[in-house]
PDB file of N, CA and C in Angstrom:
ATOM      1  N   UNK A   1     -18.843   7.371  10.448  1.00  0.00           N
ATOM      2  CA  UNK A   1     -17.547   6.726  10.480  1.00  0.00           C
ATOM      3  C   UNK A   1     -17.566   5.453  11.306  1.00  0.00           C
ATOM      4  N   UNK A   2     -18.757   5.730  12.096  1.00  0.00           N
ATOM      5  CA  UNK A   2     -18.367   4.387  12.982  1.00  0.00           C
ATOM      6  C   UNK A   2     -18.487   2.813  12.648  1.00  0.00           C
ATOM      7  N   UNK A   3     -19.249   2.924  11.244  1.00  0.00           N
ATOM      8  CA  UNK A   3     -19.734   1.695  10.134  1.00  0.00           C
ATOM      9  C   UNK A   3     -19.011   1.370   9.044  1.00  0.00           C
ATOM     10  N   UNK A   4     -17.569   2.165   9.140  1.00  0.00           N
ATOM     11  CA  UNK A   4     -16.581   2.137   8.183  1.00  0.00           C
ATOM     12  C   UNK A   4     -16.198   0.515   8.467  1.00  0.00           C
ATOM     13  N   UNK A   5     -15.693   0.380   7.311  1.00  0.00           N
ATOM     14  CA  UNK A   5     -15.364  -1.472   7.463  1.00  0.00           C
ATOM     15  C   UNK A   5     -14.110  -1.146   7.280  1.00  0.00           C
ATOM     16  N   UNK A   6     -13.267  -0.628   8.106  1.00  0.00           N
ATOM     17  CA  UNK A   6     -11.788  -0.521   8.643  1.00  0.00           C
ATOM     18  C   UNK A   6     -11.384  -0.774   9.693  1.00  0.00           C
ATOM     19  N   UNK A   7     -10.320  -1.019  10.001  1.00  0.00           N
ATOM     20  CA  UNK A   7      -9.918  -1.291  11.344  1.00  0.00           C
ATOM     21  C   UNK A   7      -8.357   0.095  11.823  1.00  0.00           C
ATOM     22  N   UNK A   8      -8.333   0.015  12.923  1.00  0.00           N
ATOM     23  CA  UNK A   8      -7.268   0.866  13.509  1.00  0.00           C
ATOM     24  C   UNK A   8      -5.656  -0.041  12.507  1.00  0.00           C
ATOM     25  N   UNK A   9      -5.168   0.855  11.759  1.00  0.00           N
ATOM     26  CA  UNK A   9      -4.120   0.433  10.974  1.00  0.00           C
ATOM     27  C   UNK A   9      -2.946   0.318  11.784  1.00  0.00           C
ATOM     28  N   UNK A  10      -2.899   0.502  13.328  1.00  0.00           N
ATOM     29  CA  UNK A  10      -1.795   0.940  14.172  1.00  0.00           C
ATOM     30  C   UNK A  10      -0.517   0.935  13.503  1.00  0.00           C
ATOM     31  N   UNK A  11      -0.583   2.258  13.095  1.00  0.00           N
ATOM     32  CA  UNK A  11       0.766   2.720  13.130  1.00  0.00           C
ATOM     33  C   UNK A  11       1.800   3.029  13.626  1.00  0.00           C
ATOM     34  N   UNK A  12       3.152   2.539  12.765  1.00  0.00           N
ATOM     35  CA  UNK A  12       4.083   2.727  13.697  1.00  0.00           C
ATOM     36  C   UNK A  12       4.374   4.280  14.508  1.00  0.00           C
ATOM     37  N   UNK A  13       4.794   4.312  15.854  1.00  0.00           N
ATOM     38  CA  UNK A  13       4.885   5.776  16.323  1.00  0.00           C
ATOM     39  C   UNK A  13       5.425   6.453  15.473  1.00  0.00           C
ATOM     40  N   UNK A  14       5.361   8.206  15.299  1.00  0.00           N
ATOM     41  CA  UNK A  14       6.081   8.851  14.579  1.00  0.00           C
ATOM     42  C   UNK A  14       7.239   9.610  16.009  1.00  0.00           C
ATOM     43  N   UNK A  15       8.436   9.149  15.507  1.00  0.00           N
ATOM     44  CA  UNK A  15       9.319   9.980  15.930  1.00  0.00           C
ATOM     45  C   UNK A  15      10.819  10.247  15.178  1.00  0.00           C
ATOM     46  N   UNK A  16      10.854  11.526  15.373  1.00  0.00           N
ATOM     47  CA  UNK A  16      11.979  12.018  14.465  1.00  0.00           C
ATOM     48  C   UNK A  16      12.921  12.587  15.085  1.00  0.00           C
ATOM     49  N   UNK A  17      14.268  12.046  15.109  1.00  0.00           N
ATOM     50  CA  UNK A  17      15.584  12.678  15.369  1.00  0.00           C
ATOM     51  C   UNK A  17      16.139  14.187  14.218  1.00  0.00           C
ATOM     52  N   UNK A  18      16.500  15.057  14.621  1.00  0.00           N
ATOM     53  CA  UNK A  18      17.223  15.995  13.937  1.00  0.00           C
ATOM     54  C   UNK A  18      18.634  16.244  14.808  1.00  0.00           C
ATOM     55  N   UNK A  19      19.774  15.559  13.225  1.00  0.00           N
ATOM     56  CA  UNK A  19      21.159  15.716  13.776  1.00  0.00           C
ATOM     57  C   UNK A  19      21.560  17.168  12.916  1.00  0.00           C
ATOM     58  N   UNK A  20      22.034  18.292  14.120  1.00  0.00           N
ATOM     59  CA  UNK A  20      22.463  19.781  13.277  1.00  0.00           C
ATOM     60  C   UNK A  20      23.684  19.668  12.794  1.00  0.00           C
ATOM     61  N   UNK A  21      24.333  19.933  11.245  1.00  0.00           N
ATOM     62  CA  UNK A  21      25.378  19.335  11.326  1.00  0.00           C
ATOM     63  C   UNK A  21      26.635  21.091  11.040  1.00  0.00           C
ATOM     64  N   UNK A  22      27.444  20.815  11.090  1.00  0.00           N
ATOM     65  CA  UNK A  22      28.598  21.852  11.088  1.00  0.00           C
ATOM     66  C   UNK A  22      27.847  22.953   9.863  1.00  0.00           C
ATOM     67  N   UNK A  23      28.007  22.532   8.866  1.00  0.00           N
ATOM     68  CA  UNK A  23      27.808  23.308   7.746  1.00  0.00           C
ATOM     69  C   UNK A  23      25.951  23.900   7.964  1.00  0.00           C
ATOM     70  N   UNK A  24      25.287  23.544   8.334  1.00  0.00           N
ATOM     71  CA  UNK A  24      24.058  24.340   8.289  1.00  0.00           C
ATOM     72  C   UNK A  24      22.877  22.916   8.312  1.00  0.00           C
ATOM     73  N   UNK A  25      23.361  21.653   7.707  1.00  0.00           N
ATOM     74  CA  UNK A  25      22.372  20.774   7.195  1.00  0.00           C
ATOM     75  C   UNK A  25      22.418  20.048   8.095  1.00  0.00           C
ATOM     76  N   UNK A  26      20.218  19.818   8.059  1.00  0.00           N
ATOM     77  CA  UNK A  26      20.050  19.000   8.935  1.00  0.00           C
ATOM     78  C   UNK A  26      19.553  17.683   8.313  1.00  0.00           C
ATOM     79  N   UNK A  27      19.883  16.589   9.264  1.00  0.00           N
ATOM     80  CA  UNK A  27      19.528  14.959   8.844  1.00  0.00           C
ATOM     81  C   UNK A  27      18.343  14.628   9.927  1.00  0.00           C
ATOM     82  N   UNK A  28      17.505  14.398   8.781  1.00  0.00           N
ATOM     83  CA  UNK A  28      16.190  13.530   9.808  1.00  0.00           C
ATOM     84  C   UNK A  28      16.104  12.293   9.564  1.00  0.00           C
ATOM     85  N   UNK A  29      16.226  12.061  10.547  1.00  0.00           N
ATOM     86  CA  UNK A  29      15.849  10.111  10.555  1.00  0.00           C
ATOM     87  C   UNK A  29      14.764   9.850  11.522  1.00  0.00           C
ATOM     88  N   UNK A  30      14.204   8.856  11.098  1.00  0.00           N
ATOM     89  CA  UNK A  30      13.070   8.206  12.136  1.00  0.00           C
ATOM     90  C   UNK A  30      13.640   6.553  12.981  1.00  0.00           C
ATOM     91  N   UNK A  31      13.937   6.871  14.076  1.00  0.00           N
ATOM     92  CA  UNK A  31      14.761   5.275  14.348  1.00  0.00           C
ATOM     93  C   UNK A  31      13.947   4.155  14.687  1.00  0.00           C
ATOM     94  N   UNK A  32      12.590   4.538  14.299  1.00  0.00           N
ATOM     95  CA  UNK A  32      11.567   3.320  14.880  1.00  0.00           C
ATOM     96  C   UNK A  32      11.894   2.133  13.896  1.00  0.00           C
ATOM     97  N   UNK A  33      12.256   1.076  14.147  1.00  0.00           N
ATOM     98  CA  UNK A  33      12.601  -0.228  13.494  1.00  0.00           C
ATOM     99  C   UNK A  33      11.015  -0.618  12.746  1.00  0.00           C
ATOM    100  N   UNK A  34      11.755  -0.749  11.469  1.00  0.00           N
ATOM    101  CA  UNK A  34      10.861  -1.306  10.394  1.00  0.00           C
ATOM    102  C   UNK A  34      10.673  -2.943  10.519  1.00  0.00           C
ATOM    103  N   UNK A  35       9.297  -3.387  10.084  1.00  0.00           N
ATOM    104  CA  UNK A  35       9.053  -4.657  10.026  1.00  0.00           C
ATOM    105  C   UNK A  35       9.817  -5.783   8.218  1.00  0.00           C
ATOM    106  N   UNK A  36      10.410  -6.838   8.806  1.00  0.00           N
ATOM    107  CA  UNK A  36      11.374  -7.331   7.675  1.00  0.00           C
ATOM    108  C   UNK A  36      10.602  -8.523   7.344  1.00  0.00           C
ATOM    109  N   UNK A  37       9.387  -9.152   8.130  1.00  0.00           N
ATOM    110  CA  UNK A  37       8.910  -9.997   7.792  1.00  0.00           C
ATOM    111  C   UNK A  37       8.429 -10.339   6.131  1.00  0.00           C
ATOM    112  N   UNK A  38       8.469  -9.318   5.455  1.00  0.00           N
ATOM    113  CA  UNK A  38       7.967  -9.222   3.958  1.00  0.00           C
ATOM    114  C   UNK A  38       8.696  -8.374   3.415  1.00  0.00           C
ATOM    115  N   UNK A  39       9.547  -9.264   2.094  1.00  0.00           N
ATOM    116  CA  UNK A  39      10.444  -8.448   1.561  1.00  0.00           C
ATOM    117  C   UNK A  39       9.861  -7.450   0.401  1.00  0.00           C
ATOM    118  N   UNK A  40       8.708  -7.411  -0.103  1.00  0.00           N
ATOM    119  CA  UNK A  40       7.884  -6.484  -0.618  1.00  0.00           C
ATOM    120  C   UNK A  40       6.740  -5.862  -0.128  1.00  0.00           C
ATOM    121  N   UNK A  41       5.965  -5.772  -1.162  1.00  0.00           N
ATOM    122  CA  UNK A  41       4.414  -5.432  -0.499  1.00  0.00           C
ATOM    123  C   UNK A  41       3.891  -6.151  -1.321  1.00  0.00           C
ATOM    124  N   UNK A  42       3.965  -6.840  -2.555  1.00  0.00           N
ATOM    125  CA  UNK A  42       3.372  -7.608  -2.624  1.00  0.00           C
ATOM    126  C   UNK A  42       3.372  -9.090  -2.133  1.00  0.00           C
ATOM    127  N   UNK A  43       4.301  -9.219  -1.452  1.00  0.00           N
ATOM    128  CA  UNK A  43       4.260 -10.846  -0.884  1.00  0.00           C
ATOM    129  C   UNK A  43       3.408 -10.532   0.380  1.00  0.00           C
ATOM    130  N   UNK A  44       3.573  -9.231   1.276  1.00  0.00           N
ATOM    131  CA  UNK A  44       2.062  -9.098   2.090  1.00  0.00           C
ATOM    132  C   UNK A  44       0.821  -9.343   1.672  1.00  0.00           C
ATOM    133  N   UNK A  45       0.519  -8.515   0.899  1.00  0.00           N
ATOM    134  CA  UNK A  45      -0.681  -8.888  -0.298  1.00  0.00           C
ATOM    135  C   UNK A  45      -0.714 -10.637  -0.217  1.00  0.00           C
ATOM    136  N   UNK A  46      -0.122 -11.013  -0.397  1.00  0.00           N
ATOM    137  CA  UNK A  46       0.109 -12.376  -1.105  1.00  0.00           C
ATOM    138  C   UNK A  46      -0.390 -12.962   0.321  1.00  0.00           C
ATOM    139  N   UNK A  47       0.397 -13.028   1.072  1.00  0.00           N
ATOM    140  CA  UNK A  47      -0.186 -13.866   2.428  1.00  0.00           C
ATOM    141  C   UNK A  47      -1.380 -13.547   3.135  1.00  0.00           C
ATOM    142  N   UNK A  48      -1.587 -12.016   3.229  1.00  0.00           N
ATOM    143  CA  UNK A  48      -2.819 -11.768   3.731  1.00  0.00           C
ATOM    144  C   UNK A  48      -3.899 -12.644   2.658  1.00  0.00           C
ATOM    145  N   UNK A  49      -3.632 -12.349   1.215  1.00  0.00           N
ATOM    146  CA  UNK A  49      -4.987 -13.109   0.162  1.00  0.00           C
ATOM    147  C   UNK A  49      -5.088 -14.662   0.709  1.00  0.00           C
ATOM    148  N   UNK A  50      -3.909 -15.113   1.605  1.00  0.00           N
ATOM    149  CA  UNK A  50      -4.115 -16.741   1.949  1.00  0.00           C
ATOM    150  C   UNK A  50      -4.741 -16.637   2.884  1.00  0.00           C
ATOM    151  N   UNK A  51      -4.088 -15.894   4.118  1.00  0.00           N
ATOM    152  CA  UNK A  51      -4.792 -16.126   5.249  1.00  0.00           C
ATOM    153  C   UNK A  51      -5.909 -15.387   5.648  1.00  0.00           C
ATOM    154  N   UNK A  52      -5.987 -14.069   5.388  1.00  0.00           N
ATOM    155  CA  UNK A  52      -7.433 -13.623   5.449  1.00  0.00           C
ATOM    156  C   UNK A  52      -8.031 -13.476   4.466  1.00  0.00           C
ATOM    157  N   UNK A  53      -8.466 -14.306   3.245  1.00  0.00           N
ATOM    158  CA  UNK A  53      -8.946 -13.713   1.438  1.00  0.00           C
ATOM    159  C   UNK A  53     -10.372 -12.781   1.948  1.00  0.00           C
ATOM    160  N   UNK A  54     -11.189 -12.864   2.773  1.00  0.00           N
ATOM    161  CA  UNK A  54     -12.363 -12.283   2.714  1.00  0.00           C
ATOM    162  C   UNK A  54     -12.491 -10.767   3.253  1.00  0.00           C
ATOM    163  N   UNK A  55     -11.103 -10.633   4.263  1.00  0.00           N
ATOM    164  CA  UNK A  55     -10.759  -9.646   5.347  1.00  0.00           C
ATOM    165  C   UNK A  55     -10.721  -8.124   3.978  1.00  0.00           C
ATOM    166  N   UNK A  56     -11.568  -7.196   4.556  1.00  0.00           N
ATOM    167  CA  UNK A  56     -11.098  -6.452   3.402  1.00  0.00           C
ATOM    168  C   UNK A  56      -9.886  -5.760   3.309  1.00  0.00           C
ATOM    169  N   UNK A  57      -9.089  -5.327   2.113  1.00  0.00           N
ATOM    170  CA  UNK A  57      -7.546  -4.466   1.606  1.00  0.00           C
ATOM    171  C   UNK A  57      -8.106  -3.235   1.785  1.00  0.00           C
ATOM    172  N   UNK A  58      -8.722  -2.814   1.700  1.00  0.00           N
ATOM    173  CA  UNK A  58      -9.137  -1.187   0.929  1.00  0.00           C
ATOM    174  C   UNK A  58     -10.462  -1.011   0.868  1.00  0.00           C
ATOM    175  N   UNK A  59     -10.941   0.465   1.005  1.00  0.00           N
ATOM    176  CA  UNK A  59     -12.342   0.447   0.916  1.00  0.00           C
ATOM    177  C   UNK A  59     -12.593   2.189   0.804  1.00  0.00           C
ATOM    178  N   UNK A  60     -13.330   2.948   0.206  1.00  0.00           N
ATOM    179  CA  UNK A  60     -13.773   4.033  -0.614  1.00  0.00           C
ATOM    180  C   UNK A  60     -15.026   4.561  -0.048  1.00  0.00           C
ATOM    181  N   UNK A  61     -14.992   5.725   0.206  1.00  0.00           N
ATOM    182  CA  UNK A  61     -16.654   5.774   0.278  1.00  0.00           C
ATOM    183  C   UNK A  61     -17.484   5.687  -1.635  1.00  0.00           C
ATOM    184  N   UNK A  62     -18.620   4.957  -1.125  1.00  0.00           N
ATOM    185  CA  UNK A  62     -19.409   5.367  -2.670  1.00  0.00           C
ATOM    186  C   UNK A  62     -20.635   5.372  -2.492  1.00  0.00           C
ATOM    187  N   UNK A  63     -21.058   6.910  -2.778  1.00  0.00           N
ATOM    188  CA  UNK A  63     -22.362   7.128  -2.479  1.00  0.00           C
ATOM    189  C   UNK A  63     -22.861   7.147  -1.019  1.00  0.00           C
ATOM    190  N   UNK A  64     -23.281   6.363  -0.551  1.00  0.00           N
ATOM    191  CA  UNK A  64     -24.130   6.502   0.495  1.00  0.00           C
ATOM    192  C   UNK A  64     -23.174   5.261   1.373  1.00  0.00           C
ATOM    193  N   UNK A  65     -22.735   4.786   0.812  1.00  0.00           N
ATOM    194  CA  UNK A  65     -21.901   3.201   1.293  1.00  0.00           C
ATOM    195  C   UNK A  65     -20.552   2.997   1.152  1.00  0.00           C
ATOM    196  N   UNK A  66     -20.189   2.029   1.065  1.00  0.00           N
ATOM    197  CA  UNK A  66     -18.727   2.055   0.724  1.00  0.00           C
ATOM    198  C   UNK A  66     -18.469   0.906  -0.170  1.00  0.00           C
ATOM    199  N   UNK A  67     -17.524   1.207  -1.200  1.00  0.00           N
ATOM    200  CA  UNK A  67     -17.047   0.168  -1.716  1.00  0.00           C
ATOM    201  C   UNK A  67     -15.663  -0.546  -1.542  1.00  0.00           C
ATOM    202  N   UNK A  68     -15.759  -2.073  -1.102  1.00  0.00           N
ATOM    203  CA  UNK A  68     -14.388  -2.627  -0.371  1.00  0.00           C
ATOM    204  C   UNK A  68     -13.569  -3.502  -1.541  1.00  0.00           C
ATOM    205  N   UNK A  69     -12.728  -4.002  -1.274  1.00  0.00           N
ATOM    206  CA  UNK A  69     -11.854  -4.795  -2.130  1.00  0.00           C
ATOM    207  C   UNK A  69     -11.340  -5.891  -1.399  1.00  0.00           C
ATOM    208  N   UNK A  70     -11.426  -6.805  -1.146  1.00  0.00           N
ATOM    209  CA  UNK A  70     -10.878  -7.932  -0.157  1.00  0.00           C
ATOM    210  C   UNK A  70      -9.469  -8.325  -0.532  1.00  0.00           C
ATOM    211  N   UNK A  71      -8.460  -8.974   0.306  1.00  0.00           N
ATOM    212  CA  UNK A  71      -7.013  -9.229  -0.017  1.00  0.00           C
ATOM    213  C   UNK A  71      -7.404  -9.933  -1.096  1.00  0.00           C
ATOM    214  N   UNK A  72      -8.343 -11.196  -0.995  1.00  0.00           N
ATOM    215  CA  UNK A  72      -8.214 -11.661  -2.338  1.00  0.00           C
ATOM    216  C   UNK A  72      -8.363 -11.442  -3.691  1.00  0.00           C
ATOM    217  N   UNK A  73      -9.322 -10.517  -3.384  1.00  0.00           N
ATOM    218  CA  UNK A  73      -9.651  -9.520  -4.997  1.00  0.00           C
ATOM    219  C   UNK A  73      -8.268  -8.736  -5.358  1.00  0.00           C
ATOM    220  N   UNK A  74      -7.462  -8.317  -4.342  1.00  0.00           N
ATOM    221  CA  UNK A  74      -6.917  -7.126  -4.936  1.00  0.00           C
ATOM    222  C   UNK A  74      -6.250  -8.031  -5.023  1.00  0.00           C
ATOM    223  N   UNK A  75      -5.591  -8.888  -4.231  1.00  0.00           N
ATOM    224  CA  UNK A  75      -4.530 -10.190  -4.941  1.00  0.00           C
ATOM    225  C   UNK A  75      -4.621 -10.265  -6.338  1.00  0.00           C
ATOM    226  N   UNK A  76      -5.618 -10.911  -6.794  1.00  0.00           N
ATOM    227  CA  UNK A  76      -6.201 -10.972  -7.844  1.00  0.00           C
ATOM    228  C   UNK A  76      -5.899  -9.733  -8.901  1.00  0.00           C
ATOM    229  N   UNK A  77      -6.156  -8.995  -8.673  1.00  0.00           N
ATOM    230  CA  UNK A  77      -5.914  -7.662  -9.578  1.00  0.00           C
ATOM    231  C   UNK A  77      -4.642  -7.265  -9.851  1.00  0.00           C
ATOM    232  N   UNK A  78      -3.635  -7.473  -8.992  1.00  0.00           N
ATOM    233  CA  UNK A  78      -2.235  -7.113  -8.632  1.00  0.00           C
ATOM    234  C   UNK A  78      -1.490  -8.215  -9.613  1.00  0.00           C
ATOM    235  N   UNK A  79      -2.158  -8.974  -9.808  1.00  0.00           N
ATOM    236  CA  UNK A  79      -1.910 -10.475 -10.701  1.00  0.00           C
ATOM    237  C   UNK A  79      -1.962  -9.850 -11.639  1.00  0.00           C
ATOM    238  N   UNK A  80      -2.922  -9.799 -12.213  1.00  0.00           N
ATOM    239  CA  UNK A  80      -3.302  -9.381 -13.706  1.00  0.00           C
ATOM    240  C   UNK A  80      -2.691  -8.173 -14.163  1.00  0.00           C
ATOM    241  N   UNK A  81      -2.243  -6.942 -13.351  1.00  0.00           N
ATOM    242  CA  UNK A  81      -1.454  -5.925 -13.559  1.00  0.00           C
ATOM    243  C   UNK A  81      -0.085  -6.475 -14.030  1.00  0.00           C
ATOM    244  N   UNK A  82       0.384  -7.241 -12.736  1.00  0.00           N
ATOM    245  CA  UNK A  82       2.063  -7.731 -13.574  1.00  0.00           C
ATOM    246  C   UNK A  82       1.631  -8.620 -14.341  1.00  0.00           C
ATOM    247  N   UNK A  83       0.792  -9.405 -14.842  1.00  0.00           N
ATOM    248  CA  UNK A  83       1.050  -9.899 -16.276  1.00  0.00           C
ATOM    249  C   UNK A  83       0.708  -9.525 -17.078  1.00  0.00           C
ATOM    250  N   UNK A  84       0.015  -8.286 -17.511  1.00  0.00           N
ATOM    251  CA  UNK A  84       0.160  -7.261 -18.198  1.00  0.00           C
ATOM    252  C   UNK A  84       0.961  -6.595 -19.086  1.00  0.00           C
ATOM    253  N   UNK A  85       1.799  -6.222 -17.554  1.00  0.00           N
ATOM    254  CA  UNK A  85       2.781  -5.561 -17.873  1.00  0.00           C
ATOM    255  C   UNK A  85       4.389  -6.615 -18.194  1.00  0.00           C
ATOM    256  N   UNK A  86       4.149  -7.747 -17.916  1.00  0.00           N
ATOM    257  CA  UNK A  86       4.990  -8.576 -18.192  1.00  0.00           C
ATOM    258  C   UNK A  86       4.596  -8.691 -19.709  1.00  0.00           C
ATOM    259  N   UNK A  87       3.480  -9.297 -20.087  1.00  0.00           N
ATOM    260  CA  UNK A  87       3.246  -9.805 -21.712  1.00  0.00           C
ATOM    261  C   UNK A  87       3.598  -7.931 -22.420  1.00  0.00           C
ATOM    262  N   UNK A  88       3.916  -7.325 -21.966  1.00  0.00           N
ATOM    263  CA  UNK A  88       3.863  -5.908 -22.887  1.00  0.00           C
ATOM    264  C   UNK A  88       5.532  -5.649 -22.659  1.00  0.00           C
ATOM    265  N   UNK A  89       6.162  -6.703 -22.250  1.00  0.00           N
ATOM    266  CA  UNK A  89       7.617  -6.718 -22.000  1.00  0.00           C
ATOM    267  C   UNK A  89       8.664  -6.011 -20.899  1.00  0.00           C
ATOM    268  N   UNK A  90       7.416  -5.669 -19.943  1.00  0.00           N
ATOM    269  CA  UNK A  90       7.997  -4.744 -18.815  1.00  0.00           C
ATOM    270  C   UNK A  90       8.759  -5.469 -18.032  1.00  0.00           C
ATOM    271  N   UNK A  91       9.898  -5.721 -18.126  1.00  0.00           N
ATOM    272  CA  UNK A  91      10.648  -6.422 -16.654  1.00  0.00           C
ATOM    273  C   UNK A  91      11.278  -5.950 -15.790  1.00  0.00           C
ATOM    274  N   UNK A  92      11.896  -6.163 -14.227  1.00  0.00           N
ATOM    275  CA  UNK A  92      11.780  -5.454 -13.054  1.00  0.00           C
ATOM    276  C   UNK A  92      13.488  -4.969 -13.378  1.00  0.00           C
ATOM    277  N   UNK A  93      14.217  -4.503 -14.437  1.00  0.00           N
ATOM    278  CA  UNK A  93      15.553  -4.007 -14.328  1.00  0.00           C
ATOM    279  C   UNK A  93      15.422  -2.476 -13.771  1.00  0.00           C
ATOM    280  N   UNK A  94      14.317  -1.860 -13.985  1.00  0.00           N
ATOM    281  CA  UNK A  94      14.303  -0.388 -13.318  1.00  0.00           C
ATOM    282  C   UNK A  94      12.751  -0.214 -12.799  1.00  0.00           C
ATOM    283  N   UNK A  95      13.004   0.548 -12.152  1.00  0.00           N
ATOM    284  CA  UNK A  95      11.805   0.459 -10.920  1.00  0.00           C
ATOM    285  C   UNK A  95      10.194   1.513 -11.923  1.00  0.00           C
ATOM    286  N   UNK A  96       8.928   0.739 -11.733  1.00  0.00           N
ATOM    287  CA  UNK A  96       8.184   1.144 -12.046  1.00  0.00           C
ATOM    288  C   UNK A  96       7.104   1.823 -11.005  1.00  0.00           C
ATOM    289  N   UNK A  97       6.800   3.213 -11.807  1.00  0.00           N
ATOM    290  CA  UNK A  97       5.164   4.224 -11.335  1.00  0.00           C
ATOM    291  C   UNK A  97       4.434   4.248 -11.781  1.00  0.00           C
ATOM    292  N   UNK A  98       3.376   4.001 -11.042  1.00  0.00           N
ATOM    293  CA  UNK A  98       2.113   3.436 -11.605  1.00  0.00           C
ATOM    294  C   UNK A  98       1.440   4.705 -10.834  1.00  0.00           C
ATOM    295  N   UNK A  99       0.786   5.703 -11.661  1.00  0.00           N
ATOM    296  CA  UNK A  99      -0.599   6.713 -11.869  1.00  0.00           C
ATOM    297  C   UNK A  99      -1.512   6.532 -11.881  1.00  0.00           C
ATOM    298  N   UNK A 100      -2.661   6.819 -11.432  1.00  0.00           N
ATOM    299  CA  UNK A 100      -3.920   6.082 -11.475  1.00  0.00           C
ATOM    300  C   UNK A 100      -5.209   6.343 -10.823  1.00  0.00           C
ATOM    301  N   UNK A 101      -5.891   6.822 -11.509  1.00  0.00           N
ATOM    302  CA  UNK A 101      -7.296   7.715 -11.061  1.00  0.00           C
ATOM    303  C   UNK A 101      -8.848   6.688 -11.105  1.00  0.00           C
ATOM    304  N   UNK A 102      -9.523   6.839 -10.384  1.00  0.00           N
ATOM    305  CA  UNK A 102     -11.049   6.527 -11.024  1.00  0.00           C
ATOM    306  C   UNK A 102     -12.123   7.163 -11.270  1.00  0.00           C
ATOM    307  N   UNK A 103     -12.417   6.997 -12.348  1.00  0.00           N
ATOM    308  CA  UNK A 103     -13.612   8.043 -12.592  1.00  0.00           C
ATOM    309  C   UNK A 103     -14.179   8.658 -12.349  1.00  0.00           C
ATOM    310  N   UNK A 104     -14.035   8.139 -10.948  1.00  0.00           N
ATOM    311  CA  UNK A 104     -15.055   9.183  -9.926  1.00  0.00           C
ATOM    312  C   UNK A 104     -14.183  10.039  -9.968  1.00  0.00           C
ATOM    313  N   UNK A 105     -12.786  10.363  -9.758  1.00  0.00           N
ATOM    314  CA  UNK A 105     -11.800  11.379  -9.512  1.00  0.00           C
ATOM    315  C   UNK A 105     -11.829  12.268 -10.694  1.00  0.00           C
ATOM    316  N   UNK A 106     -12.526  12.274 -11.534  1.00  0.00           N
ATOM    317  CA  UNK A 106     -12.269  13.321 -12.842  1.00  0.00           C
ATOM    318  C   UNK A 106     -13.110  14.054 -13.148  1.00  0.00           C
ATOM    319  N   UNK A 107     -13.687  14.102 -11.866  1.00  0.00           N
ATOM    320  CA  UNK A 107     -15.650  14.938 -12.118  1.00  0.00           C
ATOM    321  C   UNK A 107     -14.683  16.423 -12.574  1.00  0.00           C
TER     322      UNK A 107
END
């Protein structure tokens, strides 16, 4: 693990409020303030592919090694998915799920 080409993702703390309410039901909320700097995830994508393109997105073990994906590749890929799905007439009026395995996953 120690040759993993990842870095500490620091996550936000986990903490959870439970309000008990009259009738039996409980409400969990987490009050740790979310980051607003990016109104999607792909406009993160998008800036990381500017400012770090080489920094890797993602990375797998394979085989003996690992296989990575850099912001700019997956930039890249994330491209070609919505125009895809744009030229096949998909437009953003209702929210899309995307499923998705790799080969390796179907042994």
């Amino acid at each position: 693990m120690l040759t993993a080409p990842f870095r500490d993702p620091r996550y936000a703390p986990r903490r959870l409020e439970v309000e008990h309410r009259a009738g039996g039901e409980m409400v969990l909320t987490n009050p740790t303030p979310y980051s607003t700097q990016f109104p999607t995830m792909t406009a993160a994508l998008a800036h990381w592919a500017m400012k770090a393109p080489s920094r890797v997105w993602l990375a797998e073990r394979s085989g003996e090694g690992w296989r990575t994906v850099t912001y700019r590749e997956g930039h890249e890929q994330v491209k070609a998915v919505a125009g895809s799905l744009f030229a096949m007439g998909v437009v953003r009026l209702e929210p899309l799920l995307i499923l998705a395995t790799t080969a390796s996953t179907m042994r």
